[in-house]
N, C-alpha and C. Protein backbone atom coordinates (compact mmCIF):
# COMPACT_ATOMS: atom_id res chain seq x y z
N UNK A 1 -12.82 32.53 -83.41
CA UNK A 1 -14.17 32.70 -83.91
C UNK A 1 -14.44 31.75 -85.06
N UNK A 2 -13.30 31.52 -85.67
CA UNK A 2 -13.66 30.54 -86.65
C UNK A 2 -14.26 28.77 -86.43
N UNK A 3 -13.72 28.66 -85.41
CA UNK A 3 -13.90 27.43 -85.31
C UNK A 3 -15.64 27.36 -84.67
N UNK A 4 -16.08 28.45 -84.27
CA UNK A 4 -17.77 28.67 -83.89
C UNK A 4 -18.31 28.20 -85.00
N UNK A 5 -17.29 28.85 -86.11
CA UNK A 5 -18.52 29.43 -87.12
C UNK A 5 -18.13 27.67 -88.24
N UNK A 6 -17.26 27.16 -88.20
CA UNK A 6 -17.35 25.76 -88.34
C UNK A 6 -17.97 24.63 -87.71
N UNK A 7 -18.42 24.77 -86.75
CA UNK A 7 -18.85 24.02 -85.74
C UNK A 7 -20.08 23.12 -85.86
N UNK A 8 -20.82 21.97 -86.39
CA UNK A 8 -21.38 21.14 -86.81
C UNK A 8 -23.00 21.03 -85.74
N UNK A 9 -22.38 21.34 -84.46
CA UNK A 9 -23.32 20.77 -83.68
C UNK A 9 -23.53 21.72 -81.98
N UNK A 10 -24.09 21.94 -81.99
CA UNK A 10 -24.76 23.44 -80.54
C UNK A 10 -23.70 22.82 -79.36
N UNK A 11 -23.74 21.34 -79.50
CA UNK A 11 -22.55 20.77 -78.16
C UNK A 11 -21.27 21.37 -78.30
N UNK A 12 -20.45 21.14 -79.50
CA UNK A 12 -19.44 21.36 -79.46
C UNK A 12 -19.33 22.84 -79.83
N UNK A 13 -19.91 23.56 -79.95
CA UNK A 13 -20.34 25.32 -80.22
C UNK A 13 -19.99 25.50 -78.64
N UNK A 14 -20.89 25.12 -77.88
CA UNK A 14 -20.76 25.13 -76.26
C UNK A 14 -19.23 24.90 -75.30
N UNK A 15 -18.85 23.92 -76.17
CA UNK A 15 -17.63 23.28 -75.74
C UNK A 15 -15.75 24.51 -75.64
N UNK A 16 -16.71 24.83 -77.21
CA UNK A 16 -15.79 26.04 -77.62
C UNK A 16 -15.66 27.09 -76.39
N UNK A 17 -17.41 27.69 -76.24
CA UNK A 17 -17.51 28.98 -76.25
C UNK A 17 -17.21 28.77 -74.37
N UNK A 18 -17.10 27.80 -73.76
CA UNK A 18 -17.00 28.00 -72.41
C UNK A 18 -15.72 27.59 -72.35
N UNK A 19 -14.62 27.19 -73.06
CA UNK A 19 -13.18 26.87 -73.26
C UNK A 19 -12.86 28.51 -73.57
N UNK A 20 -13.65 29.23 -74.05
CA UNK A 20 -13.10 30.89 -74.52
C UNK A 20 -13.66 31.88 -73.06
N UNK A 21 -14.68 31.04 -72.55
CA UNK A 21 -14.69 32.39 -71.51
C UNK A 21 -13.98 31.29 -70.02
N UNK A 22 -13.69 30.09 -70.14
CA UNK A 22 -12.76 29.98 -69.39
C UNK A 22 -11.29 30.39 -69.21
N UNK A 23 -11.12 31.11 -70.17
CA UNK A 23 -9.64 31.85 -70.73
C UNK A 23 -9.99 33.19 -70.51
N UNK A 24 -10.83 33.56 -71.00
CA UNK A 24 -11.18 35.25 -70.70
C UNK A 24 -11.64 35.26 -69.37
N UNK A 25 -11.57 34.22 -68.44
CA UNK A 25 -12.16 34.90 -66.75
C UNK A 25 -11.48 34.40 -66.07
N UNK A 26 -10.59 33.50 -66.06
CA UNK A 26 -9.35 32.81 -65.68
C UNK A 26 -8.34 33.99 -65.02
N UNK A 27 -8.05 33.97 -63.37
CA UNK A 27 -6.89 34.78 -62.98
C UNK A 27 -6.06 33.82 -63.16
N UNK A 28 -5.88 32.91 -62.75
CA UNK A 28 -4.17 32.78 -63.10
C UNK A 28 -4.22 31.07 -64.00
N UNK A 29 -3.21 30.69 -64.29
CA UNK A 29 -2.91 29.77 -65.15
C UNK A 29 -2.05 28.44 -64.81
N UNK A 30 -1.78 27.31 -65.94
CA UNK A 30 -0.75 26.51 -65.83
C UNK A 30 -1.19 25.86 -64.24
N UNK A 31 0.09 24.95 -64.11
CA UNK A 31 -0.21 24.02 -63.10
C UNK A 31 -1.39 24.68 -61.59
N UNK A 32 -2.09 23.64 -61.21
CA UNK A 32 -3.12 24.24 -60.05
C UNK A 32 -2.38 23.99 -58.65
N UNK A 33 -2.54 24.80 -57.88
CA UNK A 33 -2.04 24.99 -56.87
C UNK A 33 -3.12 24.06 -56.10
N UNK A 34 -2.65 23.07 -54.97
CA UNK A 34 -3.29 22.44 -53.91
C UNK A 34 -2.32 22.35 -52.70
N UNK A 35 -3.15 22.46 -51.86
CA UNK A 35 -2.75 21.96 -50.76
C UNK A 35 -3.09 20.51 -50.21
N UNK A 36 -1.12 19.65 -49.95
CA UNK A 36 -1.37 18.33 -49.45
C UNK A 36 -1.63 18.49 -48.20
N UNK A 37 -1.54 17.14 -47.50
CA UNK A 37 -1.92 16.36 -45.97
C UNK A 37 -1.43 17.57 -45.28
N UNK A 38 0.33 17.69 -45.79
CA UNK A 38 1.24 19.03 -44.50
C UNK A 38 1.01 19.87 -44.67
N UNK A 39 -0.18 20.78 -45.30
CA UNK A 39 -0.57 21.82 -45.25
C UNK A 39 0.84 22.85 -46.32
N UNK A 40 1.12 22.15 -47.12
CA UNK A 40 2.06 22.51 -47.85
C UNK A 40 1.53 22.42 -49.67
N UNK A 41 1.93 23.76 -50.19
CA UNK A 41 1.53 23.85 -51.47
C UNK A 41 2.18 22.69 -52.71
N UNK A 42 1.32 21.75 -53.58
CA UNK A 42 2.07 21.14 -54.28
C UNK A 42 1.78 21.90 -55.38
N UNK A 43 2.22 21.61 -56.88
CA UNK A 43 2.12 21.87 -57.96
C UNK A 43 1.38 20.51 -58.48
N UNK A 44 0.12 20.15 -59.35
CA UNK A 44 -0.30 19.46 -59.64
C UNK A 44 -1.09 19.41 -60.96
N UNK A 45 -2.50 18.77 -61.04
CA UNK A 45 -2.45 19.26 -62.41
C UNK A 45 -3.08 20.77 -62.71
N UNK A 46 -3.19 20.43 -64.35
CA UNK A 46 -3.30 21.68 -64.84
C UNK A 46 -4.70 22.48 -64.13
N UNK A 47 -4.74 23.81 -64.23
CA UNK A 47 -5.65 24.91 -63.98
C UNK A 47 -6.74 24.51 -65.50
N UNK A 48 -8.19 25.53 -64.90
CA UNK A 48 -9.12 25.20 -65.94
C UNK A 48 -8.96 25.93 -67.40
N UNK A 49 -7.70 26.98 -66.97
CA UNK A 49 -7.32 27.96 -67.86
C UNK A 49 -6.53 27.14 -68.95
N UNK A 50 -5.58 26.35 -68.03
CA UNK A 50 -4.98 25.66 -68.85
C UNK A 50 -4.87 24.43 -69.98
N UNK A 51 -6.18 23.73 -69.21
CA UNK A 51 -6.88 22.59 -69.83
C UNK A 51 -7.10 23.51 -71.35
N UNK A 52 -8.09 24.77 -71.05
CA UNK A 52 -9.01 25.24 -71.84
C UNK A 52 -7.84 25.55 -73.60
N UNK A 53 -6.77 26.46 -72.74
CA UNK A 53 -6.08 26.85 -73.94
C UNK A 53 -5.24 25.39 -74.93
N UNK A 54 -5.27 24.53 -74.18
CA UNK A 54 -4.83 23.37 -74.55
C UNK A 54 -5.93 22.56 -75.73
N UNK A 55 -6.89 22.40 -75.31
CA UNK A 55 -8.45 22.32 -75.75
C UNK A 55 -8.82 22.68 -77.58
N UNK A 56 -8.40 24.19 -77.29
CA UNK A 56 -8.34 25.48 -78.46
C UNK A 56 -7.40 25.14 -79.29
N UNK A 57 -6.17 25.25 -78.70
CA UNK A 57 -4.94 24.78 -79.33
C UNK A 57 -4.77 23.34 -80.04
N UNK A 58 -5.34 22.16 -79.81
CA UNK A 58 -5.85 20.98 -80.69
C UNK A 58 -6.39 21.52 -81.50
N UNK A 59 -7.26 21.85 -81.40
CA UNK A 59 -8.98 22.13 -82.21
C UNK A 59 -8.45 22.87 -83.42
N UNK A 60 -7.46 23.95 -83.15
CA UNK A 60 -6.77 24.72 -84.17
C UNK A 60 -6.24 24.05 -85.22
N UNK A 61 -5.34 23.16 -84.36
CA UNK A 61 -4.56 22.59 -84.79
C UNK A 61 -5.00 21.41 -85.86
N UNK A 62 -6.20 20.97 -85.73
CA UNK A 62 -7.07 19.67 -86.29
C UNK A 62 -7.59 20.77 -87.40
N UNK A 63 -8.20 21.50 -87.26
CA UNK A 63 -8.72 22.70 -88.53
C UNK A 63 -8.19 22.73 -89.40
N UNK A 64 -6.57 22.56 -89.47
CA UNK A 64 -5.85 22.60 -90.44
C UNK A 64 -6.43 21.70 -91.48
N UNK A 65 -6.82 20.88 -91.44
CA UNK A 65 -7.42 19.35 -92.18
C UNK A 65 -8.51 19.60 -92.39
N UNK A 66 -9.89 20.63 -92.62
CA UNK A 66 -10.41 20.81 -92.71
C UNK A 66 -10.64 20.86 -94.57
N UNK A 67 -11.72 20.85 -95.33
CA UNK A 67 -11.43 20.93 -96.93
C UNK A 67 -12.31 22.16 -96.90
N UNK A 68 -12.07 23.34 -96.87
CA UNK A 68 -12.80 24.08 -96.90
C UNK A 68 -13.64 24.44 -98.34
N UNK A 69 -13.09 23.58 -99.32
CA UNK A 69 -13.64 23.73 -100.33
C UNK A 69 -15.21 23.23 -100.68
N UNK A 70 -15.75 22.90 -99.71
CA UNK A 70 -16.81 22.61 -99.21
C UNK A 70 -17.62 23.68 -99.13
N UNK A 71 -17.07 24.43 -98.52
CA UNK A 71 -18.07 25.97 -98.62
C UNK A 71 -17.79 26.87 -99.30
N UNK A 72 -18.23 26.67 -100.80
CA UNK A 72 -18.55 27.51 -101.84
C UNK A 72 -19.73 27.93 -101.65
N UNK A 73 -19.18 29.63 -101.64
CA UNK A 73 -20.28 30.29 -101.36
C UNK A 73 -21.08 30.93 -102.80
N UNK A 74 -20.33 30.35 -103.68
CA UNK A 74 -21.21 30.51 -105.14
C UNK A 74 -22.71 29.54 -105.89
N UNK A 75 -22.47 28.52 -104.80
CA UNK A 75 -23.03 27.39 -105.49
C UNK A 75 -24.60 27.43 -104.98
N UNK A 76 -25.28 27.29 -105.92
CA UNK A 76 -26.67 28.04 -105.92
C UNK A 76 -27.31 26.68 -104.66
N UNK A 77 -26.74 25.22 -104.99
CA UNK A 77 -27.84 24.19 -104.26
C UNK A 77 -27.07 25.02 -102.77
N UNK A 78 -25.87 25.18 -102.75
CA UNK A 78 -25.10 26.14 -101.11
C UNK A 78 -26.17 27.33 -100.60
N UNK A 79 -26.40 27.84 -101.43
CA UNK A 79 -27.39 29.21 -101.44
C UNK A 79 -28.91 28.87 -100.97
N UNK A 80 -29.27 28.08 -101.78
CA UNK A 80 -30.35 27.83 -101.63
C UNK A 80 -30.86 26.76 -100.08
N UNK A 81 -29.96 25.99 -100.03
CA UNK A 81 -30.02 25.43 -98.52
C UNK A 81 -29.95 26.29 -97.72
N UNK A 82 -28.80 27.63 -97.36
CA UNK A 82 -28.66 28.48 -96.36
C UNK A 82 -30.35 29.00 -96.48
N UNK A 83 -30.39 29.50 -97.59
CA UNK A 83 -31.78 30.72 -97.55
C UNK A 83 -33.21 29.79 -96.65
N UNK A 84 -32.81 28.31 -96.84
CA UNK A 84 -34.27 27.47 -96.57
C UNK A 84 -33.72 27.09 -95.07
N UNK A 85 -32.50 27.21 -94.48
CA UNK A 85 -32.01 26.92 -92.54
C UNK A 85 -32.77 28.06 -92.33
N UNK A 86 -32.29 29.35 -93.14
CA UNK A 86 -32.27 30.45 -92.15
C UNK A 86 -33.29 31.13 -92.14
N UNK A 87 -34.53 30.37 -92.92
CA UNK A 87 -35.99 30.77 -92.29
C UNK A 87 -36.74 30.03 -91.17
N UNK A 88 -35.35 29.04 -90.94
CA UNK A 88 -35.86 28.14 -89.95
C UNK A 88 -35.19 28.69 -88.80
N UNK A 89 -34.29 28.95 -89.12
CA UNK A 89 -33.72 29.56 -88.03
C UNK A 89 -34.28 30.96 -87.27
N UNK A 90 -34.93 31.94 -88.07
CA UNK A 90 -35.42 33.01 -87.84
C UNK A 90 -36.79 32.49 -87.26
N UNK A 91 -37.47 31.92 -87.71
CA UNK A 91 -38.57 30.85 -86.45
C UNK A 91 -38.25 30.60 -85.65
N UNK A 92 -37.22 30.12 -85.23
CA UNK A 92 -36.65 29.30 -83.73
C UNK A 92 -36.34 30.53 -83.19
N UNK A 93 -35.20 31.73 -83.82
CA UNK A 93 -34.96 32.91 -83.14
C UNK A 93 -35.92 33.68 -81.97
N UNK A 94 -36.90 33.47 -82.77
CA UNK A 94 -38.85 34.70 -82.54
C UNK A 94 -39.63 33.93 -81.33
N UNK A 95 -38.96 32.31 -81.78
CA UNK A 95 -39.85 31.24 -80.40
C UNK A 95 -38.94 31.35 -79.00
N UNK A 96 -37.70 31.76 -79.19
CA UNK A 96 -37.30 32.02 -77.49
C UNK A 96 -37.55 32.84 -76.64
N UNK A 97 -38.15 31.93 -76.00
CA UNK A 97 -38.58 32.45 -74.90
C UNK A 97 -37.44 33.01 -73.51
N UNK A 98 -36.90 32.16 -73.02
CA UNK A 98 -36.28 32.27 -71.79
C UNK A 98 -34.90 33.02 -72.23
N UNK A 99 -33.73 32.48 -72.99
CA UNK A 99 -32.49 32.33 -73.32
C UNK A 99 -32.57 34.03 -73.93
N UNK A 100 -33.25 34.12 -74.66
CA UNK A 100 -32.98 35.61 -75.03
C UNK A 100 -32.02 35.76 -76.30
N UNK A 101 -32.03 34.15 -76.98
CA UNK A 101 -30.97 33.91 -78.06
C UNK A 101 -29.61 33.68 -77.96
N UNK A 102 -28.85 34.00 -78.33
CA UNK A 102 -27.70 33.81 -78.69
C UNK A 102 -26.79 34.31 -77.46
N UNK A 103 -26.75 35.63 -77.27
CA UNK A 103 -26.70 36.23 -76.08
C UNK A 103 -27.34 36.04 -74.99
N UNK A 104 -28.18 35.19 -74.34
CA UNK A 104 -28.45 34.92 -73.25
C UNK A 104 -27.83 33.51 -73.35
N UNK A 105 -27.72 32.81 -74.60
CA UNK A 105 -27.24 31.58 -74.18
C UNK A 105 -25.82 31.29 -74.03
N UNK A 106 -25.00 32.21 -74.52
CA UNK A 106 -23.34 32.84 -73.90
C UNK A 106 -23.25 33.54 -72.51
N UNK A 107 -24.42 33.73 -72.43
CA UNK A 107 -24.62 34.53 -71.16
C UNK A 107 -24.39 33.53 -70.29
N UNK A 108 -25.30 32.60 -70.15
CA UNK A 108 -25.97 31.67 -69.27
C UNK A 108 -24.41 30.51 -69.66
N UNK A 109 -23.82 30.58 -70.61
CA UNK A 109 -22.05 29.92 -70.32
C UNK A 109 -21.03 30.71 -69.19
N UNK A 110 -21.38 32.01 -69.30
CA UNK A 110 -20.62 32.65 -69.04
C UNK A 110 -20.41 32.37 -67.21
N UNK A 111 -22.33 32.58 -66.93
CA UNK A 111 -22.01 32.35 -65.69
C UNK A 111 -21.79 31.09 -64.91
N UNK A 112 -21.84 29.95 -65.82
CA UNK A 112 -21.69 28.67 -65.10
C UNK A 112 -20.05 28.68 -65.59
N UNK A 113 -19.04 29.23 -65.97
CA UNK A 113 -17.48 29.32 -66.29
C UNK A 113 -17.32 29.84 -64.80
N UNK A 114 -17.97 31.41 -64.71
CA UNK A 114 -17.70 31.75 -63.50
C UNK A 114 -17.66 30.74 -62.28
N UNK A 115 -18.71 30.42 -61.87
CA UNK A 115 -18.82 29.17 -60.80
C UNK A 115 -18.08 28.76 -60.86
N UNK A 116 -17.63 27.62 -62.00
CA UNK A 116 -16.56 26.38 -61.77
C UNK A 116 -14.96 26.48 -61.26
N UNK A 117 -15.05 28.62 -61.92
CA UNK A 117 -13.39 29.06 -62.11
C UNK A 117 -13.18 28.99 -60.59
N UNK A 118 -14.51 30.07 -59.30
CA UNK A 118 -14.10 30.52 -58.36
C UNK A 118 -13.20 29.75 -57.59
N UNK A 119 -12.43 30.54 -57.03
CA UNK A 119 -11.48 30.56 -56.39
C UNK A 119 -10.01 29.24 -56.52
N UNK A 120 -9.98 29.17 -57.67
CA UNK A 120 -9.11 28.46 -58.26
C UNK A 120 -8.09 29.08 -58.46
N UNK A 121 -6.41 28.56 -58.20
CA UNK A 121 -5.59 29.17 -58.39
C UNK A 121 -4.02 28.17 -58.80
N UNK A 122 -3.87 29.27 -59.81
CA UNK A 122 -2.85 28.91 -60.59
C UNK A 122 -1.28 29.13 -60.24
N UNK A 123 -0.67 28.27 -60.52
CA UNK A 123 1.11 28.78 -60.46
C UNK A 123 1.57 30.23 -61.25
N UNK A 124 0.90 30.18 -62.10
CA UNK A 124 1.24 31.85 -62.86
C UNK A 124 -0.10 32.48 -63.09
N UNK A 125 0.09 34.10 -63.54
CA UNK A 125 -1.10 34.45 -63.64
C UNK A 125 -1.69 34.46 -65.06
N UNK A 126 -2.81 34.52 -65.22
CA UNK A 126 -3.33 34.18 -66.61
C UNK A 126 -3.08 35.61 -67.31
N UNK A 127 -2.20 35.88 -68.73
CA UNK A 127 -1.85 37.03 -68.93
C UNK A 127 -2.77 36.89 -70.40
């Protein structure tokens, strides 16, 4: 959740949040199962599960380097910018129409994760 709530830009917010419900809807994991020419199972590359936790696991990992001292939450010009987004933001909230906000627009990730996952299958199962 943290790395949402760091997140600079709605793309890479997106990037996150369909790397998290490609992990939360993911049956199985690790290398993808195909079938070659002989109708015989190879091991090949990774599953979308696997890309995804791989993905997360950088991203974590790069966070470390982050200066979080940046977000002082004491500092009045800090304060005063949030208070002047988040009347902008509460405008944009009231103007959606379709998406339904925040929750329709995780929603509307959720089900294009679904699509891409179906019927994909992994060497192990996603635990």
């Amino acid at each position: 959740m943290g790395l949402l709530v760091l997140c600079t830009s709605i793309v890479e917010a997106e990037k996150i949040l369909s790397a998290i419900f490609t992990i939360i809807l993911s049956k199985s994991d690790e290398e993808l199962l195909q079938i070659n020419q002989n109708n015989n199972f190879s091991e090949e590359l990774l599953t979308p599960c696997a890309k995804s936790k791989k993905y997360l696991k950088d991203l974590i990992n790069c966070s470390d380097e982050i200066d979080y001292s940046q977000f002082e939450y004491d500092d009045d010009s800090n304060l005063r910018f949030l208070q002047e987004n988040n009347a902008n933001d509460d405008e944009d909230l009231h103007n959606e129409n379709c998406l339904g906000g925040f929750k329709g627009w995780a929603q509307s990730i959720s089900n294009k994760v679904k699509e891409e996952i179906e019927g994909i299958e992994g060497s192990t199962d996603n635990a």
